[in-house]
Protein backbone atom coordinates (compact mmCIF):
# COMPACT_ATOMS: atom_id res chain seq x y z
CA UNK A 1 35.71 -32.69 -13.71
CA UNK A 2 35.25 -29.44 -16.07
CA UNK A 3 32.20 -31.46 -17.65
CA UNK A 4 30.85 -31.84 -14.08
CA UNK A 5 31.23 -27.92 -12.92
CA UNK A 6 29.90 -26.68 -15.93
CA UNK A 7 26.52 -29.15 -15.43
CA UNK A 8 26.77 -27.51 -11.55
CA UNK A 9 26.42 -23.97 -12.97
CA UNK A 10 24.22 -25.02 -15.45
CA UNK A 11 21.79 -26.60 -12.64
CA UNK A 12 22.23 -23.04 -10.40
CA UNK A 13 21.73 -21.05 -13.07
CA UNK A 14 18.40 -22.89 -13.83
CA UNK A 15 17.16 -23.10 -9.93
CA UNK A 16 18.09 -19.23 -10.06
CA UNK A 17 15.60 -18.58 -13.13
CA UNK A 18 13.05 -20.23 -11.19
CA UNK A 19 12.89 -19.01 -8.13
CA UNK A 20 10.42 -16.94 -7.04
CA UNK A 21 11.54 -13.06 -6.77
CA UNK A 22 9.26 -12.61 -3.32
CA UNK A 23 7.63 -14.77 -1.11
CA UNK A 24 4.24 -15.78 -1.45
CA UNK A 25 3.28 -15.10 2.58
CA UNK A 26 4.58 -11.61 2.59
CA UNK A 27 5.82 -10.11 0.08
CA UNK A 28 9.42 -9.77 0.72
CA UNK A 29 12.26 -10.75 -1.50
CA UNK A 30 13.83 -14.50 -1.23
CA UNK A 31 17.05 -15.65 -1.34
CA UNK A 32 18.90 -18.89 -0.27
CA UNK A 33 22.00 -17.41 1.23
CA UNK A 34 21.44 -16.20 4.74
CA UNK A 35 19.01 -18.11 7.07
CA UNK A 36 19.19 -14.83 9.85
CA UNK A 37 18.83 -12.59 7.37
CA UNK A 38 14.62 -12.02 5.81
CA UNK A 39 13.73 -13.50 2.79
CA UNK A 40 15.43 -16.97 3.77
CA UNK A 41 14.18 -20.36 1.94
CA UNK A 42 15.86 -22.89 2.01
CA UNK A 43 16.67 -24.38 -1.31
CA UNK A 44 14.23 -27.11 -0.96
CA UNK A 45 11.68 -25.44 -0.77
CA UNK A 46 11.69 -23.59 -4.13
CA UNK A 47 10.34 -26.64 -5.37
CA UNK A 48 7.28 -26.10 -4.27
CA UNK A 49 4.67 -24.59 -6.32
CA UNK A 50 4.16 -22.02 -3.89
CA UNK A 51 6.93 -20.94 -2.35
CA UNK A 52 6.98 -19.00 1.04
CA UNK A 53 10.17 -17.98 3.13
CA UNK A 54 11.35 -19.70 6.26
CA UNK A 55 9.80 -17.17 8.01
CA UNK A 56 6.18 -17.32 7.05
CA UNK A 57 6.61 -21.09 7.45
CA UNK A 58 7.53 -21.38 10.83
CA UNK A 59 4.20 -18.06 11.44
CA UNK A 60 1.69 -20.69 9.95
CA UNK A 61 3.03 -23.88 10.75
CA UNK A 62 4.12 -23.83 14.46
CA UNK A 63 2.64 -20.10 15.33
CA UNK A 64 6.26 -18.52 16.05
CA UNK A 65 6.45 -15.06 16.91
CA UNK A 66 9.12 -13.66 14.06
CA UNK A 67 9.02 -9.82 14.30
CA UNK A 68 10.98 -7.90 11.52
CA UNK A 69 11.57 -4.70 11.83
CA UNK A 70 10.24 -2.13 8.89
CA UNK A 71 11.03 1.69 9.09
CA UNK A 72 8.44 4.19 9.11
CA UNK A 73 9.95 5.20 5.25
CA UNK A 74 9.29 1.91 3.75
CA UNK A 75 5.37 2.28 4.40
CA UNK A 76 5.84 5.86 3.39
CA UNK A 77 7.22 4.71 0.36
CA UNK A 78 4.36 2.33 -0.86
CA UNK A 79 2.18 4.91 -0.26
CA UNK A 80 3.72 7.43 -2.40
CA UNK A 81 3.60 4.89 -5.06
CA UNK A 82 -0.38 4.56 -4.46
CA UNK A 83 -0.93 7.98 -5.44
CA UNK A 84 1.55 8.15 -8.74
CA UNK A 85 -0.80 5.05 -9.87
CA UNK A 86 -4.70 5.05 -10.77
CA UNK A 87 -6.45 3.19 -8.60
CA UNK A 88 -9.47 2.20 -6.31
CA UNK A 89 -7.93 2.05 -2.58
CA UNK A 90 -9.78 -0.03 -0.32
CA UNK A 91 -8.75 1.11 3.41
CA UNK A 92 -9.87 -1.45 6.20
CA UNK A 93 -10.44 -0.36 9.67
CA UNK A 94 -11.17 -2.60 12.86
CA UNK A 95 -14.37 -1.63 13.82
CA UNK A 96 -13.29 -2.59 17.35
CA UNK A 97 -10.21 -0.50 17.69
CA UNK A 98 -11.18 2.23 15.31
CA UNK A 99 -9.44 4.88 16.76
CA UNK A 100 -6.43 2.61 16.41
CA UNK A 101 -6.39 1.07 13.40
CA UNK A 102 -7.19 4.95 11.47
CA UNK A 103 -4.62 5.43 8.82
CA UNK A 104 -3.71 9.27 9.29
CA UNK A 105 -2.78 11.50 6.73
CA UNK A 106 -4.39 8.70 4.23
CA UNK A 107 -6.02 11.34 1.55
CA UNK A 108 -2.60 13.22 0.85
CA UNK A 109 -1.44 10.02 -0.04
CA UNK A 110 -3.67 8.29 -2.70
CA UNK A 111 -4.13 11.87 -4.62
CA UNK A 112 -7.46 11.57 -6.61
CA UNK A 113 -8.28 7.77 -6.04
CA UNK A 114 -11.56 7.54 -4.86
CA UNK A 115 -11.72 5.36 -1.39
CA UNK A 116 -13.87 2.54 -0.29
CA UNK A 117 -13.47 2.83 3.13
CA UNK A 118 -14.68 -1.43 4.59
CA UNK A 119 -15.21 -1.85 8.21
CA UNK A 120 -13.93 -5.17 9.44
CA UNK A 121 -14.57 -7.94 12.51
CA UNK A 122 -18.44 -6.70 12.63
CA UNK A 123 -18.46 -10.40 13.57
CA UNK A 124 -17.32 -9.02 17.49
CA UNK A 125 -20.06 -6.40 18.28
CA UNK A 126 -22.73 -7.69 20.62
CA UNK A 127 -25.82 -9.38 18.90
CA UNK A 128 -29.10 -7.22 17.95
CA UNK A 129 -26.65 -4.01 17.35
CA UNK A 130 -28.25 -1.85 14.32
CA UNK A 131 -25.85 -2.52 11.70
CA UNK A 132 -26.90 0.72 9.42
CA UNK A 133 -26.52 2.62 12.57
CA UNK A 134 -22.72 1.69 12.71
CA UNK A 135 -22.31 2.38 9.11
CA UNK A 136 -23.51 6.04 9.60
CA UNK A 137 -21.28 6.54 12.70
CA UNK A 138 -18.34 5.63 10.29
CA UNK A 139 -19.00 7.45 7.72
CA UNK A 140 -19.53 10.51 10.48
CA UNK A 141 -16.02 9.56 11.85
CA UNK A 142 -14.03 9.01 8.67
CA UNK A 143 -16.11 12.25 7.81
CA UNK A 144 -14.52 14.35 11.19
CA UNK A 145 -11.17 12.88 10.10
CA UNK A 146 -11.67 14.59 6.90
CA UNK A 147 -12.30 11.58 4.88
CA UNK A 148 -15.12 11.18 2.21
CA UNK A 149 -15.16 7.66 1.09
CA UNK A 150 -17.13 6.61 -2.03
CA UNK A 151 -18.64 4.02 0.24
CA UNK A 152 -18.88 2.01 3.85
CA UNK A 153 -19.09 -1.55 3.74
CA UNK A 154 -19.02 -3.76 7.32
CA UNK A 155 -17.64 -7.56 6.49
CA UNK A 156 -16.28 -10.10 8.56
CA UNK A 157 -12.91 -10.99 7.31
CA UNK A 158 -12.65 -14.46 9.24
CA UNK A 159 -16.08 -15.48 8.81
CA UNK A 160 -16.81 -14.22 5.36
CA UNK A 161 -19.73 -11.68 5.91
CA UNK A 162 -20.76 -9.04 3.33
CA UNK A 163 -17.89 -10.13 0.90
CA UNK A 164 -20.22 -10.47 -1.99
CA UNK A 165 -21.34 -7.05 -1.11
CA UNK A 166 -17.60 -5.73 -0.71
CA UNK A 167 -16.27 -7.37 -4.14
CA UNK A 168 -19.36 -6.08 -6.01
CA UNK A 169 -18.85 -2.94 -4.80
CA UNK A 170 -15.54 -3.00 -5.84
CA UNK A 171 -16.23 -4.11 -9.18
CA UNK A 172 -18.29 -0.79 -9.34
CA UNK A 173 -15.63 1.53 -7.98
CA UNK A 174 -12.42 0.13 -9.80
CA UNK A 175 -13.47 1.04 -13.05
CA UNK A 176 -10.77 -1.18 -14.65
CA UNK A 177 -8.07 -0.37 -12.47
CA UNK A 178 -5.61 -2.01 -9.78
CA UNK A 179 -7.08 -2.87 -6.34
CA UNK A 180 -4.90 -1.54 -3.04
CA UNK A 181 -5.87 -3.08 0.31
CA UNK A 182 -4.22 -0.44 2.78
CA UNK A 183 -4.79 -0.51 7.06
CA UNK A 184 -2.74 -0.13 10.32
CA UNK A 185 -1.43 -3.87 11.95
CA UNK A 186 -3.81 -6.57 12.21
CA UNK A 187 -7.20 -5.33 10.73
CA UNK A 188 -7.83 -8.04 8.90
CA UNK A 189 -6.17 -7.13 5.34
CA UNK A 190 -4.36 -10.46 4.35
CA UNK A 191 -7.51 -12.14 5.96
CA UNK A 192 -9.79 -10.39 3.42
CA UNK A 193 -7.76 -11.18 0.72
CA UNK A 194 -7.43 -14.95 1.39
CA UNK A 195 -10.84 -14.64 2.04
CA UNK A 196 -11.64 -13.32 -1.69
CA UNK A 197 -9.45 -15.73 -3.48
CA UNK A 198 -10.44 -19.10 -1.11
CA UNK A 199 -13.82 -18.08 -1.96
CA UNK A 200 -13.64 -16.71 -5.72
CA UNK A 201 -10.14 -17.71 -6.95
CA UNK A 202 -7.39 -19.39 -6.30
CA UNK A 203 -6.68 -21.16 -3.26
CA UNK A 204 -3.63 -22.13 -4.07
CA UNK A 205 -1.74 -18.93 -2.85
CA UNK A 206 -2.38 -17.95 0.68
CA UNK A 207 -1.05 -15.12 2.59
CA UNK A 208 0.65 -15.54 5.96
CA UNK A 209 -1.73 -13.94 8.39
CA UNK A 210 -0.93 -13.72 12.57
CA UNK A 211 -2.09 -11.63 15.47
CA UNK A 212 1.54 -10.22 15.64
CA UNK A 213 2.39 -6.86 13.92
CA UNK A 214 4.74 -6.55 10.66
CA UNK A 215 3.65 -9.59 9.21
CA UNK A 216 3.39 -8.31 5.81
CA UNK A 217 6.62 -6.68 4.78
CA UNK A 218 6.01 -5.66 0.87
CA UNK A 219 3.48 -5.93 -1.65
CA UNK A 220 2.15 -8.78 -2.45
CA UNK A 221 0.31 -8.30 -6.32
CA UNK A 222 -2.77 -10.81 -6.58
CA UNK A 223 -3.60 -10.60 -10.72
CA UNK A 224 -6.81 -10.18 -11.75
CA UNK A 225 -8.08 -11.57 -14.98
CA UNK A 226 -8.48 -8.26 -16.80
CA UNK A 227 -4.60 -8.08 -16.39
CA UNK A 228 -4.69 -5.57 -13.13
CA UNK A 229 -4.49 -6.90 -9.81
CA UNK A 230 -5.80 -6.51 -6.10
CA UNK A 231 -2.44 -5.51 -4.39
CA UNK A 232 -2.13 -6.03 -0.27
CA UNK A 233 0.16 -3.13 1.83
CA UNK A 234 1.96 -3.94 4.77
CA UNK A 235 0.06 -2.79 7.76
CA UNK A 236 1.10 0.83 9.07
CA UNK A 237 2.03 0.61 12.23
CA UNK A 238 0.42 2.99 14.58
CA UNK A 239 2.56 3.15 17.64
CA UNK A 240 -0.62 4.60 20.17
CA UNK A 241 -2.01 1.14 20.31
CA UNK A 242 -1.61 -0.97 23.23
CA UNK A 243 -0.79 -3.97 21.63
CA UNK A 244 2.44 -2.84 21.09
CA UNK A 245 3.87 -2.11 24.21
CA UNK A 246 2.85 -6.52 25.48
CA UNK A 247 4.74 -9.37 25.05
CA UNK A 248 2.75 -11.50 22.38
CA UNK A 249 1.44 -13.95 24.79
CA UNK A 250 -0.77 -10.85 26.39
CA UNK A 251 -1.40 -9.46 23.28
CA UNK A 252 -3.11 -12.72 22.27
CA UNK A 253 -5.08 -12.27 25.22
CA UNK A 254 -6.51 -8.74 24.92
CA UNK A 255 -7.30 -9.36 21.20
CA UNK A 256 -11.04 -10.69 20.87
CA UNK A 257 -11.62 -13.95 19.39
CA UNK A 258 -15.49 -14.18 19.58
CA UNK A 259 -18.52 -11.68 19.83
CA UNK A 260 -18.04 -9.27 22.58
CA UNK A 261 -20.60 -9.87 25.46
CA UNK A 262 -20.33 -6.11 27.03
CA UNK A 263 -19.89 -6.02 31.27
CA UNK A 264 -22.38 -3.85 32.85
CA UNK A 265 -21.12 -1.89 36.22
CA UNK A 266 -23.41 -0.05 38.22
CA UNK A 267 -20.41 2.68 40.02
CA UNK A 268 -21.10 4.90 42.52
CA UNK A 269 -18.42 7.82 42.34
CA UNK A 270 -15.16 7.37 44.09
CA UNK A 271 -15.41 3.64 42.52
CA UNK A 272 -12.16 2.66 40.22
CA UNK A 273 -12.19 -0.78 37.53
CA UNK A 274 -9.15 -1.95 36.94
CA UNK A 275 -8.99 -3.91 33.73
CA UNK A 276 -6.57 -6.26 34.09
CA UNK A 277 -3.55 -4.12 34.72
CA UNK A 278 -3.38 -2.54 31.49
CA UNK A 279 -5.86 0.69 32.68
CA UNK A 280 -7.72 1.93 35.24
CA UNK A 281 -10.96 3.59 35.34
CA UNK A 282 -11.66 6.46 38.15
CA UNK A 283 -15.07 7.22 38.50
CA UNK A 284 -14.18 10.69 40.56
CA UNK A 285 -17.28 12.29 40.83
CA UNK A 286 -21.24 11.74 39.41
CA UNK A 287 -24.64 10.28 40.19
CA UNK A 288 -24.92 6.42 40.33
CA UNK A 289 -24.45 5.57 36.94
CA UNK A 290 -23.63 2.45 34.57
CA UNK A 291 -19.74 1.78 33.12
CA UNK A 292 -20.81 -0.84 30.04
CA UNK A 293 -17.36 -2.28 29.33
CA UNK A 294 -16.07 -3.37 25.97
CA UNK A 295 -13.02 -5.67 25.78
CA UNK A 296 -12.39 -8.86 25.32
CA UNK A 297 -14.49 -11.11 27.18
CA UNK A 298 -11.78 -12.92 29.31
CA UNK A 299 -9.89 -10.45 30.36
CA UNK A 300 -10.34 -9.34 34.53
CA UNK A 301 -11.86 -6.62 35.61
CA UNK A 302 -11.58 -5.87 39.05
CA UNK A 303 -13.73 -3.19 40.82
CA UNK A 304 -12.38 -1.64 44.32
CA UNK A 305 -12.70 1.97 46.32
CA UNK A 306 -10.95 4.60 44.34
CA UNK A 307 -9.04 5.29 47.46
CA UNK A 308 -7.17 1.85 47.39
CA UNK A 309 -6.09 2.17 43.83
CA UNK A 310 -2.62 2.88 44.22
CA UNK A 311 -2.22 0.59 46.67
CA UNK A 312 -4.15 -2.40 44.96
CA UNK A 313 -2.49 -1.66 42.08
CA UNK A 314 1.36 -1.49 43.24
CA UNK A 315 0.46 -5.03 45.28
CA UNK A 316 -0.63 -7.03 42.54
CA UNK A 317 0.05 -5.39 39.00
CA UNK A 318 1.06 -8.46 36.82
CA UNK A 319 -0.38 -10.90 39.30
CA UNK A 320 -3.78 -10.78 40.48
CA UNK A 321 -4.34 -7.72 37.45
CA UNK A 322 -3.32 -10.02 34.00
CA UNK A 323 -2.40 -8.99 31.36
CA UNK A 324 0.37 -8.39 31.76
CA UNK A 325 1.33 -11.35 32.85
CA UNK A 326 4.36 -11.74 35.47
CA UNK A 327 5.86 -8.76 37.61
CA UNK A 328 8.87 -8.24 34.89
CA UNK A 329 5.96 -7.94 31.92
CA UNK A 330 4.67 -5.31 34.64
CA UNK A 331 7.75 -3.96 34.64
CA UNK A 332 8.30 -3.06 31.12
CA UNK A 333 5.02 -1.19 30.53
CA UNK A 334 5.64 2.76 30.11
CA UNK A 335 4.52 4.05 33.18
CA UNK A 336 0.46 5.50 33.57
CA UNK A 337 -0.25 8.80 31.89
CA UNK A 338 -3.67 10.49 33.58
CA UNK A 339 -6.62 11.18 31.18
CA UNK A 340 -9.36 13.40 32.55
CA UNK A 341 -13.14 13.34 30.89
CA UNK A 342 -15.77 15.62 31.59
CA UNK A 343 -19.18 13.75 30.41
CA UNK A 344 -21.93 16.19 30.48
CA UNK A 345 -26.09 15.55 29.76
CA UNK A 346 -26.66 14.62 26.81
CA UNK A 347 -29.01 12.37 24.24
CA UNK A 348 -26.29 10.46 23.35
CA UNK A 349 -23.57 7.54 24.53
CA UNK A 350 -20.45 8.88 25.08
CA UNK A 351 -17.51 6.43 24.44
CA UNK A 352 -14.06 6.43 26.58
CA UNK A 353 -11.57 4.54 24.26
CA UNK A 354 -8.29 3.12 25.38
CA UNK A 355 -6.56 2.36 21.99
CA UNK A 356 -6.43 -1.36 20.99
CA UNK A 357 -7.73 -2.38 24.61
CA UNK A 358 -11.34 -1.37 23.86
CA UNK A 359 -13.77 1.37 25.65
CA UNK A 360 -16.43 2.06 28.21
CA UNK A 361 -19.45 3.35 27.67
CA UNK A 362 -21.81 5.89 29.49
CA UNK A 363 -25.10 6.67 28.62
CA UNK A 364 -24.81 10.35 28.69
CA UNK A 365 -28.09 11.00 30.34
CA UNK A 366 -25.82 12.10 33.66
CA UNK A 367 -22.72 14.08 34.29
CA UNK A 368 -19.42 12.00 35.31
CA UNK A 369 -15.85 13.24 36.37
CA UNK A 370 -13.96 10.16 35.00
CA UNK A 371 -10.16 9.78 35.07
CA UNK A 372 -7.98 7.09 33.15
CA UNK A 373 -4.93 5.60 33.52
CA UNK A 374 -3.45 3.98 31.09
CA UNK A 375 0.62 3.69 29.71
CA UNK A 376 1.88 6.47 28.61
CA UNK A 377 1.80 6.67 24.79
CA UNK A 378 -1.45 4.55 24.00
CA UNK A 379 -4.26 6.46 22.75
CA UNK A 380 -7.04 7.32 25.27
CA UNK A 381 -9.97 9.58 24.07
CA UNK A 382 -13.77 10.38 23.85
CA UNK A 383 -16.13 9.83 21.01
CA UNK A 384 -20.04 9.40 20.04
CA UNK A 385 -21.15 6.33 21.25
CA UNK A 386 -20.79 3.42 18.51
CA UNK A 387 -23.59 1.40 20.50
């Protein structure tokens, strides 16, 4: 019996030495003890020459919604430890939701690390769109936002555009040093970097990627062969975005899956589009103008007299106006906060963004009195036209 217990611990102590310290998917620590608690593998699994918690399992496997909660100090923290380190930072925005998916306060961060600043999901904008112009109005925006990035790239994460461009680039930049991949919730940064190493590495190790926020919960250190490595962040979360006030169902539905094909409106004023029943648009007062909407291309847009709004919208808000979907999912949305735009003539598109939902577009050429509602808390503003 004493032989037996000591071969017990010596078998533990070895499955202990070779197990993994964090998971493969996402970065967090493993252990075998507590299946509620993060982290959880089973001890199977650490068998396996990549091993992943039970967590990021069940997110690729069977597409499981498995939120865990990280404070606003843990992302704080592995960004103070960006600037105590030399290195390039590679920050990825969603050129779709760029007003969402900005990492404030970024530059007081990294310290002296020069930033490549990559524009993902160009694979969404509409066809023929002037690709150089886009990269100018980023660099104009990340310029306003008191950014100066050593570069602007535009890639496709998903379908593996411009990557040779982005890791050459990055070659140049680094200099020898580590790689951080830093962005907001679901712009594409695990994407990118299975992306890199399907395409130019490994393909053995493959991070967890979903549309759902938090899915990356620590570092995750990808080694590079001159001994430094291309690390991946958890996603800041940036709480104005839409996204995160819908039940993940609807959230799967307002996030774009294919090339946006942009919904032309010809309004009269005193006109309102509801789309779906996540915002409404008030054309209050202007010449006969178009509304080009952006957003994803299944999602309803109703058009009706701007004085039945209130009543259209209390009669079917989570039934005939989806997302959200059901009266309780109506329910549990903040209530509308009013945003009022002045457009005046001018040369240029004017864009009305609704953070995470996507915008509407006006040419510019005539004034408009235009009101949104949207939940209270999302982001709603006015830029220079992208398009």
């Amino acid at each position: 019996m004493e032989e037996e217990s000591v071969m017990d611990q010596d078998q533990e102590t070895a499955e202990a030495q070779e197990m993994p310290e964090t998971c493969a998917g996402c970065g967090i620590a493993l252990q075998t003890e507590d299946p509620k608690r993060p982290g959880y593998a089973p001890a199977s699994a650490l068998q396996r020459k990549v091993v992943v918690c039970q967590r990021c399992f069940r997110i690729r496997h069977y597409n499981e919604v498995a939120p865990v909660s990280m404070g606003d100090d843990d992302f704080l923290r592995i960004l103070h430890g960006i600037g105590a380190t030399e290195a390039l930072v590679v920050m990825v925005v969603d050129i779709f939701d760029f007003q969402g998916s900005w990492l404030k306060g970024l530059p007081r961060f990294v310290g002296n690390n020069p930033i490549l600043l990559v524009g993902n999901k160009v694979d969404l904008l509409p066809r023929n769109i002037n690709l150089n112009r886009v990269r100018n109005w980023l660099q104009h925006e990340a310029k306003e936002r008191g950014l100066r990035p050593a570069d602007v790239i535009l890639i496709s994460a998903q379908k593996g555009l411009n990557i040779d461009e982005l890791l050459m680039r990055i070659g140049e930049l680094r200099k020898g040093r580590d790689v951080y991949i830093v962005g907001v919730t679901n712009v594409g940064k695990s994407t990118l970097i299975n992306r890199i190493m399907r395409d130019y590495g490994s393909a053995e190790l493959e991070i967890t990627t979903s549309p759902f926020p938090g899915t990356t919960l620590d570092k995750i250190e990808i080694p590079l062969e001159d001994g430094k490595s291309i690390i991946d962040t958890p996603g800041i979360i940036n709480r104005d975005q839409i996204g995160h006030m819908v039940s993940p169902s609807d959230l799967r539905k307002i996030t774009p899956k294919s090339r946006i094909n942009p919904k032309v409106y010809q309004l009269n004023e005193k006109q309102t589009l509801f789309l779906g029943g996540l915002a409404r648009i008030d054309f209050v007062s202007g010449p006969h103008q178009p509304f080009v909407i952006y957003v994803e291309n299944n999602l309803y847009i109703h058009r009706t007299k701007l004085e039945k709004a209130d009543e259209f919208m209390q009669k079917h808000h989570g039934t005939l106006l989806v997302p959200p979907t059901g009266e309780e999912a109506a329910a549990s949305l903040p209530p509308f906060a009013r945003y009022t735009f002045s457009v005046k003539p001018t040369r240029m598109t004017v864009d009305i963004v609704i953070s995470g939902l996507g915008w509407v577009s006006l040419q510019g050429k005539e004034p408009a009195q235009v009101v949104v509602h949207a939940p209270k808390g999302v982001s709603v503003g006015m830029r220079r036209g992208l398009i």
